[in-house]
PDB file of N, CA and C in Angstrom:
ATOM      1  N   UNK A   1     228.788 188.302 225.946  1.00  0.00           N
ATOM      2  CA  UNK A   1     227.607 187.576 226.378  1.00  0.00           C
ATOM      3  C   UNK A   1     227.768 186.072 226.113  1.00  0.00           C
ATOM      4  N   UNK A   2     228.362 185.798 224.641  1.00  0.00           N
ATOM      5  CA  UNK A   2     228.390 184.390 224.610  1.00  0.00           C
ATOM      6  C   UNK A   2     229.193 183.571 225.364  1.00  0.00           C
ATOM      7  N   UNK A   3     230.616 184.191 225.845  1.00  0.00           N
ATOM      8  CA  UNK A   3     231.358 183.565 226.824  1.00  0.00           C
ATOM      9  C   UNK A   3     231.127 183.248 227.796  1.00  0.00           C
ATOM     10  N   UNK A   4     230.248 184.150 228.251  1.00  0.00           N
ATOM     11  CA  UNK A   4     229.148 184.361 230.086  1.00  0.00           C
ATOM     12  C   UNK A   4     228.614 183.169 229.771  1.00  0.00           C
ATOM     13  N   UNK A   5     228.082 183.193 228.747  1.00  0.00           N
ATOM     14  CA  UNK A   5     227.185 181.590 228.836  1.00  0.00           C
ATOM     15  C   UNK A   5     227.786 179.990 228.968  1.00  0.00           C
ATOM     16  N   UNK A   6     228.669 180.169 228.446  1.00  0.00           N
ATOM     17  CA  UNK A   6     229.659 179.075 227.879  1.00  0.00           C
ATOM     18  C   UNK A   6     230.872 178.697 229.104  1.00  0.00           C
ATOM     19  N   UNK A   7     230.768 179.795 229.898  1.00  0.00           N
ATOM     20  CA  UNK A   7     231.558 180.024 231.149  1.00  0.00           C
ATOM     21  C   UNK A   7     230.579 179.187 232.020  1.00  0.00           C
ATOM     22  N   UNK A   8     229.597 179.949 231.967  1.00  0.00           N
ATOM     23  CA  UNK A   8     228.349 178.867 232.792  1.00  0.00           C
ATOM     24  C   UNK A   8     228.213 178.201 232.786  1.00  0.00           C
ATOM     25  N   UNK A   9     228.249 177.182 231.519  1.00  0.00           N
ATOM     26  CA  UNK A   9     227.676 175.742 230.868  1.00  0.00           C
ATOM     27  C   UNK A   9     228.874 175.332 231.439  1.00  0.00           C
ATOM     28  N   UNK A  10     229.945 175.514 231.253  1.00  0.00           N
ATOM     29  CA  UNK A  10     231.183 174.780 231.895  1.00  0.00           C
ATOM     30  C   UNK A  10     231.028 174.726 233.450  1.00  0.00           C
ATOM     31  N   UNK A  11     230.660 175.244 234.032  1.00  0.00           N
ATOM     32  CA  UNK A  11     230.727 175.530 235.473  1.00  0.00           C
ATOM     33  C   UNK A  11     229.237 174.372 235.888  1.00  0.00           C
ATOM     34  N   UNK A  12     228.543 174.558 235.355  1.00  0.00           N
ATOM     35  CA  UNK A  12     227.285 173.762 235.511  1.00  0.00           C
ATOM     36  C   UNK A  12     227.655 172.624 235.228  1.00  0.00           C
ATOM     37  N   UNK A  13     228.406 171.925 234.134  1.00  0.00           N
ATOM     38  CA  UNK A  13     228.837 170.604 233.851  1.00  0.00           C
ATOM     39  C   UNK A  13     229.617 170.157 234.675  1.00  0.00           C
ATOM     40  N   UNK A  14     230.645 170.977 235.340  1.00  0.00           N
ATOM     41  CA  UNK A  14     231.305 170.114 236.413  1.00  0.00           C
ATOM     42  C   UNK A  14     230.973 169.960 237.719  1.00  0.00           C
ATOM     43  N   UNK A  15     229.582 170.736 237.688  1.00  0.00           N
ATOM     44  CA  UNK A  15     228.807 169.953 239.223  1.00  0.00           C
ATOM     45  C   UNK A  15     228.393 168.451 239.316  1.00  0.00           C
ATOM     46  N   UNK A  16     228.661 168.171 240.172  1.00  0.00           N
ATOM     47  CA  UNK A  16     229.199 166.542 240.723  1.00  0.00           C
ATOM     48  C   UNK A  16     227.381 165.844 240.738  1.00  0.00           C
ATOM     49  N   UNK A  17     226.640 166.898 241.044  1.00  0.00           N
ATOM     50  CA  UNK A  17     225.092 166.495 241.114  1.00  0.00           C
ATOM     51  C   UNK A  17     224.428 166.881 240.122  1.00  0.00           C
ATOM     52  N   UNK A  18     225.071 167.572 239.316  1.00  0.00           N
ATOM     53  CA  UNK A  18     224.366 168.023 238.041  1.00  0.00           C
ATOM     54  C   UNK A  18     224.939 166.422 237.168  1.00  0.00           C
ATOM     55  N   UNK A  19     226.020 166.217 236.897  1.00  0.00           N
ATOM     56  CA  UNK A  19     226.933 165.048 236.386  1.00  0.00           C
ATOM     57  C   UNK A  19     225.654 163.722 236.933  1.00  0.00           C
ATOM     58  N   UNK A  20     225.683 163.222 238.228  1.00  0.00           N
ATOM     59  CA  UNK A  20     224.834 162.536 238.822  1.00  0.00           C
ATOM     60  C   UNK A  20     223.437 162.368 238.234  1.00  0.00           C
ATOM     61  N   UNK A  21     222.518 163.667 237.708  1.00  0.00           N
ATOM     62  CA  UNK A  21     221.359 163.855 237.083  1.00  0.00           C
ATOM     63  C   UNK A  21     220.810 163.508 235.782  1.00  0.00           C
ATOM     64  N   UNK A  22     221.920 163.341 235.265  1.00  0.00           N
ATOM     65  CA  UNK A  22     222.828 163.256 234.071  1.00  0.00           C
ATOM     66  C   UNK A  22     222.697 161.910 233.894  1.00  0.00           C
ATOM     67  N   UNK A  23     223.779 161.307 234.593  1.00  0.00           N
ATOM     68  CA  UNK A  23     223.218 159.817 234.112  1.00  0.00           C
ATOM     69  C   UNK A  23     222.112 158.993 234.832  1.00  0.00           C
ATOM     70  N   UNK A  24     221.662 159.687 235.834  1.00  0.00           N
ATOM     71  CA  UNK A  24     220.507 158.754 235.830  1.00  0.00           C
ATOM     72  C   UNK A  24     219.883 159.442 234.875  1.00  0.00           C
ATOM     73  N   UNK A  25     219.734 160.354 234.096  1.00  0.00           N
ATOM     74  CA  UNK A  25     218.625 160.670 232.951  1.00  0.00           C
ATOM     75  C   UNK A  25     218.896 159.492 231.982  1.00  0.00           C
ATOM     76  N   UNK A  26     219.820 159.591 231.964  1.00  0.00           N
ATOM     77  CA  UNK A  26     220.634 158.772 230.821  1.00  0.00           C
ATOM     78  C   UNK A  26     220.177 157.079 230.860  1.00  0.00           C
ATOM     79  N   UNK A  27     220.549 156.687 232.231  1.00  0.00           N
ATOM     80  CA  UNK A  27     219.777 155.405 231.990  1.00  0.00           C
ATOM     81  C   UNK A  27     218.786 154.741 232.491  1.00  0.00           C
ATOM     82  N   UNK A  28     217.883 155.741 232.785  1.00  0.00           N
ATOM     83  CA  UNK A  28     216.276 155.743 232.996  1.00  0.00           C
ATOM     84  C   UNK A  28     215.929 156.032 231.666  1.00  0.00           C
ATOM     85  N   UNK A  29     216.072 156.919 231.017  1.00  0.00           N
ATOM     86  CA  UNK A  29     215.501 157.358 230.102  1.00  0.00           C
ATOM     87  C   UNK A  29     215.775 157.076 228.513  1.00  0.00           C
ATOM     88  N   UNK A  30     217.360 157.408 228.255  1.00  0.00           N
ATOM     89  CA  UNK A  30     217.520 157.128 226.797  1.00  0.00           C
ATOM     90  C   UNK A  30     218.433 155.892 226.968  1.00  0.00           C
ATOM     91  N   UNK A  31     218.794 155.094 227.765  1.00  0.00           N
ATOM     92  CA  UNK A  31     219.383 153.455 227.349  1.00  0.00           C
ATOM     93  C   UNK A  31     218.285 153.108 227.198  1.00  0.00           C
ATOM     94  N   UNK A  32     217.087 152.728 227.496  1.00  0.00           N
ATOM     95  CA  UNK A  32     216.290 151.390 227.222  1.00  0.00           C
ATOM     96  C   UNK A  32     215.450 151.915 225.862  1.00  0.00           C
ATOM     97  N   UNK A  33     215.612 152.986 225.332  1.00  0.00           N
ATOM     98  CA  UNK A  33     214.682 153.550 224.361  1.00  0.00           C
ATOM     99  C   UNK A  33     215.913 153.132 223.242  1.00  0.00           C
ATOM    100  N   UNK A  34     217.184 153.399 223.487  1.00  0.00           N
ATOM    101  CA  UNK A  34     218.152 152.906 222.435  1.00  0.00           C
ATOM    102  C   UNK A  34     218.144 151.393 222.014  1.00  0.00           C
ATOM    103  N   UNK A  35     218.485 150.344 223.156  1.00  0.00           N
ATOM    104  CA  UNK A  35     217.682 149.322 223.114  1.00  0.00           C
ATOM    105  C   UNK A  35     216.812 148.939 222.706  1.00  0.00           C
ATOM    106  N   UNK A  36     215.483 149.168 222.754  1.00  0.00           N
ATOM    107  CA  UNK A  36     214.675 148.781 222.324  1.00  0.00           C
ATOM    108  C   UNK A  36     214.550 149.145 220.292  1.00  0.00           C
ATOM    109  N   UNK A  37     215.579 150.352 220.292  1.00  0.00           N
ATOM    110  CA  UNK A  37     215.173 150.812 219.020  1.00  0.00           C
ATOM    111  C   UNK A  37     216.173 149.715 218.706  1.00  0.00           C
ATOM    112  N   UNK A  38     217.591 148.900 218.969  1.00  0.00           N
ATOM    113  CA  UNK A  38     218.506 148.722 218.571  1.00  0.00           C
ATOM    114  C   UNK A  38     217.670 147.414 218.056  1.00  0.00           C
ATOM    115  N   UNK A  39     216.758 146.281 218.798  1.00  0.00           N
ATOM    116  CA  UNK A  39     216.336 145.269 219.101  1.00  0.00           C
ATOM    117  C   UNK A  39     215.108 145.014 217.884  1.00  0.00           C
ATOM    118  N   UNK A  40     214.841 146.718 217.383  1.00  0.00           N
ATOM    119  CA  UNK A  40     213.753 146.481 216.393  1.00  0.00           C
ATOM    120  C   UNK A  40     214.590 146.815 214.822  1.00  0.00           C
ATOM    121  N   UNK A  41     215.532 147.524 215.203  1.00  0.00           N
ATOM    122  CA  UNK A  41     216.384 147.470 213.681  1.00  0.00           C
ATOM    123  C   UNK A  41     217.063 145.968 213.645  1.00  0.00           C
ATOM    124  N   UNK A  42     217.357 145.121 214.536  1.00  0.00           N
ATOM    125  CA  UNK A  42     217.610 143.927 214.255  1.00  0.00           C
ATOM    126  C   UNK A  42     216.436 143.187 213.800  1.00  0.00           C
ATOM    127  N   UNK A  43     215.783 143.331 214.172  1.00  0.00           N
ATOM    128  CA  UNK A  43     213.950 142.615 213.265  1.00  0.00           C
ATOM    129  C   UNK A  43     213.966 142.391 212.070  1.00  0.00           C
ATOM    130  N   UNK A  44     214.466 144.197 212.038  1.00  0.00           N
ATOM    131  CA  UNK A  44     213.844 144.473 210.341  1.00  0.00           C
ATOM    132  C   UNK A  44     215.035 144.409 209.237  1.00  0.00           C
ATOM    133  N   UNK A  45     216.339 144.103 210.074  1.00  0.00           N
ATOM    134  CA  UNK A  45     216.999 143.313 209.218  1.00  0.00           C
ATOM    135  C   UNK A  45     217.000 142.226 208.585  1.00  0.00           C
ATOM    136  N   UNK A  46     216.439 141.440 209.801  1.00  0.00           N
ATOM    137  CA  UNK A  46     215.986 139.655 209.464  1.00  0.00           C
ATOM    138  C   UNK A  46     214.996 140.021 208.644  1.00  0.00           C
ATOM    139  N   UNK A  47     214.637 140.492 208.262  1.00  0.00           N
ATOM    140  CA  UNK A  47     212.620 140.610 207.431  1.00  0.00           C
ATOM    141  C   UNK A  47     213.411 140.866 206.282  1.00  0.00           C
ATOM    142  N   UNK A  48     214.424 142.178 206.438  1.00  0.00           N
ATOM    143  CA  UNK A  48     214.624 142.675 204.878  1.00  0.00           C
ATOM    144  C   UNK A  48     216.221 143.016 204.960  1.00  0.00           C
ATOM    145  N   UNK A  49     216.970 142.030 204.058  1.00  0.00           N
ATOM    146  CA  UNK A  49     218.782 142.600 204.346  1.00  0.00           C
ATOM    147  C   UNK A  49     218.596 143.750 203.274  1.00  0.00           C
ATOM    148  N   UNK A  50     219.294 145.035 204.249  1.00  0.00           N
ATOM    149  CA  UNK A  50     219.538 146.233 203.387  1.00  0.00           C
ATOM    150  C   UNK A  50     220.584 146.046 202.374  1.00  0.00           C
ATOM    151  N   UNK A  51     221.748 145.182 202.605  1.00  0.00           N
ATOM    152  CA  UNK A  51     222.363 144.818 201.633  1.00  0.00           C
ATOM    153  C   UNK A  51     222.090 144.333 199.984  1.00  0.00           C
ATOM    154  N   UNK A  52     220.690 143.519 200.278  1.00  0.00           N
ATOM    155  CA  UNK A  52     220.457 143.258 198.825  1.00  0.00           C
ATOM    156  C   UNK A  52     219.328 143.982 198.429  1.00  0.00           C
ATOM    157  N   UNK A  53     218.455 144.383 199.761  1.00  0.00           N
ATOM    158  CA  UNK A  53     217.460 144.716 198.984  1.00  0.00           C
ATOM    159  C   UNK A  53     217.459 146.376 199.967  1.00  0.00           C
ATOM    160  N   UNK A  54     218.394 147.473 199.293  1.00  0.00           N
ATOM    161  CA  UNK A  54     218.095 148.654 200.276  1.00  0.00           C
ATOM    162  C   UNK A  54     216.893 149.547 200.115  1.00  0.00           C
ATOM    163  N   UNK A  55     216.522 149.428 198.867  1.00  0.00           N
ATOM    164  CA  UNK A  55     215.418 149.942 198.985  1.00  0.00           C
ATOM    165  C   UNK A  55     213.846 149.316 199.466  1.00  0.00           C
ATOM    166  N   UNK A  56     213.990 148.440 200.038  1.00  0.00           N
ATOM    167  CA  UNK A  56     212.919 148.254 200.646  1.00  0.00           C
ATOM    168  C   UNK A  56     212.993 147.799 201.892  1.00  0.00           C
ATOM    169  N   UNK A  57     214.682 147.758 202.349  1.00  0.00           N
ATOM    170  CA  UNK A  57     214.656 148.066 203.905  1.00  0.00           C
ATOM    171  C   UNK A  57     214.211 149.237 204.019  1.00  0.00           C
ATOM    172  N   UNK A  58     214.499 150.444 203.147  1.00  0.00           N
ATOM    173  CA  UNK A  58     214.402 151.809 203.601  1.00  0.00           C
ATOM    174  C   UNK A  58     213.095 152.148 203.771  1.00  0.00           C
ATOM    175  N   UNK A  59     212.120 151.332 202.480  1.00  0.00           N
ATOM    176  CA  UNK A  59     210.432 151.391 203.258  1.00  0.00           C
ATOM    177  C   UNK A  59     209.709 150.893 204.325  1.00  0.00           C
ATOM    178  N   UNK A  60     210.765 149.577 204.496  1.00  0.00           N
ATOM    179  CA  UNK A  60     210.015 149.079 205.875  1.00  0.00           C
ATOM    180  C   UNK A  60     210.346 149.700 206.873  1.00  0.00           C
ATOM    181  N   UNK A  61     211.521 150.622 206.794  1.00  0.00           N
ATOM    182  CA  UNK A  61     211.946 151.694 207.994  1.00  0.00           C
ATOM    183  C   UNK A  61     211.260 152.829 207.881  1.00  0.00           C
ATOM    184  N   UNK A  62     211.084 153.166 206.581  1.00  0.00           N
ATOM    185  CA  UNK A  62     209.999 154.583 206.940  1.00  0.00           C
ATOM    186  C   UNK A  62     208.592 154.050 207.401  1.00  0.00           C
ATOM    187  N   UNK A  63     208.345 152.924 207.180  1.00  0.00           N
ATOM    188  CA  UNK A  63     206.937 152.766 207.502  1.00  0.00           C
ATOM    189  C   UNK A  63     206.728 152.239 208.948  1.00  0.00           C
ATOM    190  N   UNK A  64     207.733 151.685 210.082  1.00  0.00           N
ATOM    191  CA  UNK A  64     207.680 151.338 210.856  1.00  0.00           C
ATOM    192  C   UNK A  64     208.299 152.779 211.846  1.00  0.00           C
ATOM    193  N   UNK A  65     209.066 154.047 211.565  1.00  0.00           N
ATOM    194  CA  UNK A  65     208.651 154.757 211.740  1.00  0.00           C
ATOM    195  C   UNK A  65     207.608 155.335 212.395  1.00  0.00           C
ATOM    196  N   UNK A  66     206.955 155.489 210.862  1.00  0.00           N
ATOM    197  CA  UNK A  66     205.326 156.199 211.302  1.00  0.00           C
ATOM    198  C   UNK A  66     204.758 155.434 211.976  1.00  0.00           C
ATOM    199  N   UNK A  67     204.855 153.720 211.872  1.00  0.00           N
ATOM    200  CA  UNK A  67     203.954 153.293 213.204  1.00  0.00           C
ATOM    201  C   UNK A  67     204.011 153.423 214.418  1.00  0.00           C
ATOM    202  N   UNK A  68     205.343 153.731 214.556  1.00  0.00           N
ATOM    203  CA  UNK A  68     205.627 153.805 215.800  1.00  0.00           C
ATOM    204  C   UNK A  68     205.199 155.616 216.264  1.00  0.00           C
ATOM    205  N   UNK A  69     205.424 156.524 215.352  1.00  0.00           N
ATOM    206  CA  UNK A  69     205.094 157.601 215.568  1.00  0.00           C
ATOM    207  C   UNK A  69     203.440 157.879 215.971  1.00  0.00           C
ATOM    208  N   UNK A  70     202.625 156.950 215.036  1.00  0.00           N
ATOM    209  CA  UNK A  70     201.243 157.282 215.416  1.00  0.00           C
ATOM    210  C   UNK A  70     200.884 156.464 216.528  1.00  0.00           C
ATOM    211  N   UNK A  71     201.413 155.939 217.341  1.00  0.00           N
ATOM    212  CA  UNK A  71     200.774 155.718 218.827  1.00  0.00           C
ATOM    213  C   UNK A  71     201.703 156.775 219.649  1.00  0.00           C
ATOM    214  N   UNK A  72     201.915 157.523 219.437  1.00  0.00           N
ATOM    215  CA  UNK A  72     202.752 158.433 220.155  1.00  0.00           C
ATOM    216  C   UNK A  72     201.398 159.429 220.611  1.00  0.00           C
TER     217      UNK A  72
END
């Protein structure tokens, strides 16, 4: 059974329009969300270098986090 599947997944991955679906998911969807996350960990570097001070980069990252989680 698990091979049947795995046989499939292979066969499904090398469709040329499945591949196609693929990256436009890819950069409609998760490039500009990477970006944007990349653009806000540069922020919160300038605010707080994890280098000297890691523990309170690590709070301003858990806490910006949840902000970002509660408008979700």
């Amino acid at each position: 059974m698990r091979r049947l599947l795995f046989s499939a997944a292979r066969r499904i991955a090398q469709d040329p329009e499945v591949q196609a679906k693929a990256v436009d998911a890819y950069e409609r969807g998760v490039k500009p969300r990477l970006s944007a996350a990349r653009e806000e960990l540069r922020e919160l570097t300038g605010e707080v270098n994890p280098l000297e001070d890691p523990g309170g980069f690590a709070r301003r990252l858990k806490d910006r986090v949840r902000e970002v989680n509660r408008r979700k």
